[in-house]
C-alpha atoms as a PDB file:
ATOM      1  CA  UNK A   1     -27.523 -54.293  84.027  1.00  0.00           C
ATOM      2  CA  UNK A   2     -24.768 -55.183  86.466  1.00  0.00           C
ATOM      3  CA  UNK A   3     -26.380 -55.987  89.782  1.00  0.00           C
ATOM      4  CA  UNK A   4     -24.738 -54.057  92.856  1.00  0.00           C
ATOM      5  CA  UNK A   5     -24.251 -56.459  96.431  1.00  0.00           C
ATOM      6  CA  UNK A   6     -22.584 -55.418  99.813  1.00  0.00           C
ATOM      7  CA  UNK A   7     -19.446 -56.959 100.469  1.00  0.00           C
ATOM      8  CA  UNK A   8     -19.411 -60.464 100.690  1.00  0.00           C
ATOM      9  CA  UNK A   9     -17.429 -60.080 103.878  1.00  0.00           C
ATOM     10  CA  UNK A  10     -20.417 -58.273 105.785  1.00  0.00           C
ATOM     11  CA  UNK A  11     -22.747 -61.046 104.426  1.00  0.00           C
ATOM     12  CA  UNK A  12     -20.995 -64.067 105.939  1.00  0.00           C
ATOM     13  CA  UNK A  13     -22.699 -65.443 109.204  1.00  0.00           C
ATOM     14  CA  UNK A  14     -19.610 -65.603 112.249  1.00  0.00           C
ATOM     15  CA  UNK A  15     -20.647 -68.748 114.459  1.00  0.00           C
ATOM     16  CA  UNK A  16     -21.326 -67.376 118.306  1.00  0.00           C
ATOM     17  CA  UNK A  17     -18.476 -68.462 120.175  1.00  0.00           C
ATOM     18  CA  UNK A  18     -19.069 -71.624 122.376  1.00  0.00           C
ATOM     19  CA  UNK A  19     -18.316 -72.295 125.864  1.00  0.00           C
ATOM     20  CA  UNK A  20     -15.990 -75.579 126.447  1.00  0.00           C
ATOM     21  CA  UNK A  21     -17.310 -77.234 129.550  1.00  0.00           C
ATOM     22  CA  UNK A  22     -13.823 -77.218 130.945  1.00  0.00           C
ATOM     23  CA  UNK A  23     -14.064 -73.610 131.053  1.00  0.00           C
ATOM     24  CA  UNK A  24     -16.520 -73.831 133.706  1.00  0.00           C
ATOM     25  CA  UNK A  25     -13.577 -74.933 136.025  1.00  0.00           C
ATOM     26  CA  UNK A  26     -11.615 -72.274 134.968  1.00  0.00           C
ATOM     27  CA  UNK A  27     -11.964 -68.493 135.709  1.00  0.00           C
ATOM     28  CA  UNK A  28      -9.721 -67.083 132.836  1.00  0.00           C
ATOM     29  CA  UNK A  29     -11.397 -69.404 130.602  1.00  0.00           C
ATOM     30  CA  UNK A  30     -14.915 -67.955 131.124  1.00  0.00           C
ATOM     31  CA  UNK A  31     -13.177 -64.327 131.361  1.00  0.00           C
ATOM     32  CA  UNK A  32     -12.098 -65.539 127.784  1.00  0.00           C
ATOM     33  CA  UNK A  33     -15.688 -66.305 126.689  1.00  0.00           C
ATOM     34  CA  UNK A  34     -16.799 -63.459 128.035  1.00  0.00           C
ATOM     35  CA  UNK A  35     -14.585 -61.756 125.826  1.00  0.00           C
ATOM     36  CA  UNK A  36     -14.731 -63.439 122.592  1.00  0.00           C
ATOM     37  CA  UNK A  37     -18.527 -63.123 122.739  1.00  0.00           C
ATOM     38  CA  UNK A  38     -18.563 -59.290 123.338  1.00  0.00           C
ATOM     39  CA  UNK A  39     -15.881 -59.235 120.258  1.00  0.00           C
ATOM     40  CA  UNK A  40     -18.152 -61.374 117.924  1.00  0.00           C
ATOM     41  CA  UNK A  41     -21.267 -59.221 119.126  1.00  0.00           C
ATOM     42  CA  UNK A  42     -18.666 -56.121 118.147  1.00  0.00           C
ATOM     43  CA  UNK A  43     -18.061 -57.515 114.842  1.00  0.00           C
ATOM     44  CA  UNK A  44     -21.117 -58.479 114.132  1.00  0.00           C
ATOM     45  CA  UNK A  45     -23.383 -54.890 114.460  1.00  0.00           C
ATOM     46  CA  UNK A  46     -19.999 -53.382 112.654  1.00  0.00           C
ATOM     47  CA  UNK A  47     -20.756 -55.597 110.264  1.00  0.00           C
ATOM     48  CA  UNK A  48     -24.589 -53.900 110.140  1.00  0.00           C
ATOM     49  CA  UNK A  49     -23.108 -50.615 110.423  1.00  0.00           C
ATOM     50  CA  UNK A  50     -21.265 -51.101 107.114  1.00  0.00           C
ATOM     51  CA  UNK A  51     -24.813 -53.082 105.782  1.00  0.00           C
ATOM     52  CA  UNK A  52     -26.607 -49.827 106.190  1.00  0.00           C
ATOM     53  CA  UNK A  53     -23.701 -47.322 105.151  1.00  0.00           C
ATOM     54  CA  UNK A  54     -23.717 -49.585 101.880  1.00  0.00           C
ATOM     55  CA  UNK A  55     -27.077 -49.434 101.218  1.00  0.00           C
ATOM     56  CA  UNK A  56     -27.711 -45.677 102.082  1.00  0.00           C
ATOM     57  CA  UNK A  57     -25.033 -44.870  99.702  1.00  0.00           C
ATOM     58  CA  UNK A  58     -27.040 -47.017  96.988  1.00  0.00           C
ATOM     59  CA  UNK A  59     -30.153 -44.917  97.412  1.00  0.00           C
ATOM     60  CA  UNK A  60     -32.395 -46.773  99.951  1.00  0.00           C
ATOM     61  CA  UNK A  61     -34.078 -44.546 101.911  1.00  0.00           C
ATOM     62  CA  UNK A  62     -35.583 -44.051 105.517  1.00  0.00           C
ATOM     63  CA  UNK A  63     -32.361 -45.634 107.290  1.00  0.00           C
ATOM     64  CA  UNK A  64     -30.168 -44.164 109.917  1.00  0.00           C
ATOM     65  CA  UNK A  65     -26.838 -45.508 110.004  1.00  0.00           C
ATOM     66  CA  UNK A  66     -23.855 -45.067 112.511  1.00  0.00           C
ATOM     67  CA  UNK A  67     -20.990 -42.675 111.210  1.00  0.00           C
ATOM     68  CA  UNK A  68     -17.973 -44.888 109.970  1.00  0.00           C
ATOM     69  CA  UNK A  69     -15.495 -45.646 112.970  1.00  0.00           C
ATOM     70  CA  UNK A  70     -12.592 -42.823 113.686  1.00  0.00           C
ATOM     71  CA  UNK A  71      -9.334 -44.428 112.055  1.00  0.00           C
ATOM     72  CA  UNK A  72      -6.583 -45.741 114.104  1.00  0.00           C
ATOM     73  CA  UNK A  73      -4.086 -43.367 115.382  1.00  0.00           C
ATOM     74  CA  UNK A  74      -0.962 -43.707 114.092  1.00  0.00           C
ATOM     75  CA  UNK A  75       2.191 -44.293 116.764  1.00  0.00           C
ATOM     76  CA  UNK A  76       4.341 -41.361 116.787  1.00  0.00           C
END
């Protein structure tokens, strides 16, 4: 028997962004941190999302997973 596994993608730990000191002088650099830790956060419970999608779709049961995101529109 072949086992099954998620995608390795979705099982690979992201490192939380850090803050650089210097960015404490800096007001665009902590609106930058800001940001890249609301992205990795973003990423990261996508990443779950697709977890639970993967293994409702290989039969475990009692789970309750978020719908797939909407694709992105296409320009014109």
């Amino acid at each position: 028997m072949t086992p099954i596994y998620p995608p390795s993608a979705d099982l690979a730990v992201e490192p939380k962004p850090r803050l650089d000191p210097a960015a404490l002088q800096s007001e665009a650099a902590l609106d930058a941190h800001d940001i890249a830790l609301e992205t990795w956060g973003e990423r990261g419970w996508a990443a779950v999302a697709r977890l639970c999608r993967w293994a409702d779709r290989n039969g475990a049961k009692g789970l309750s997973c978020p719908p797939p995101p909407d694709p992105p529109l296409r320009p014109g």
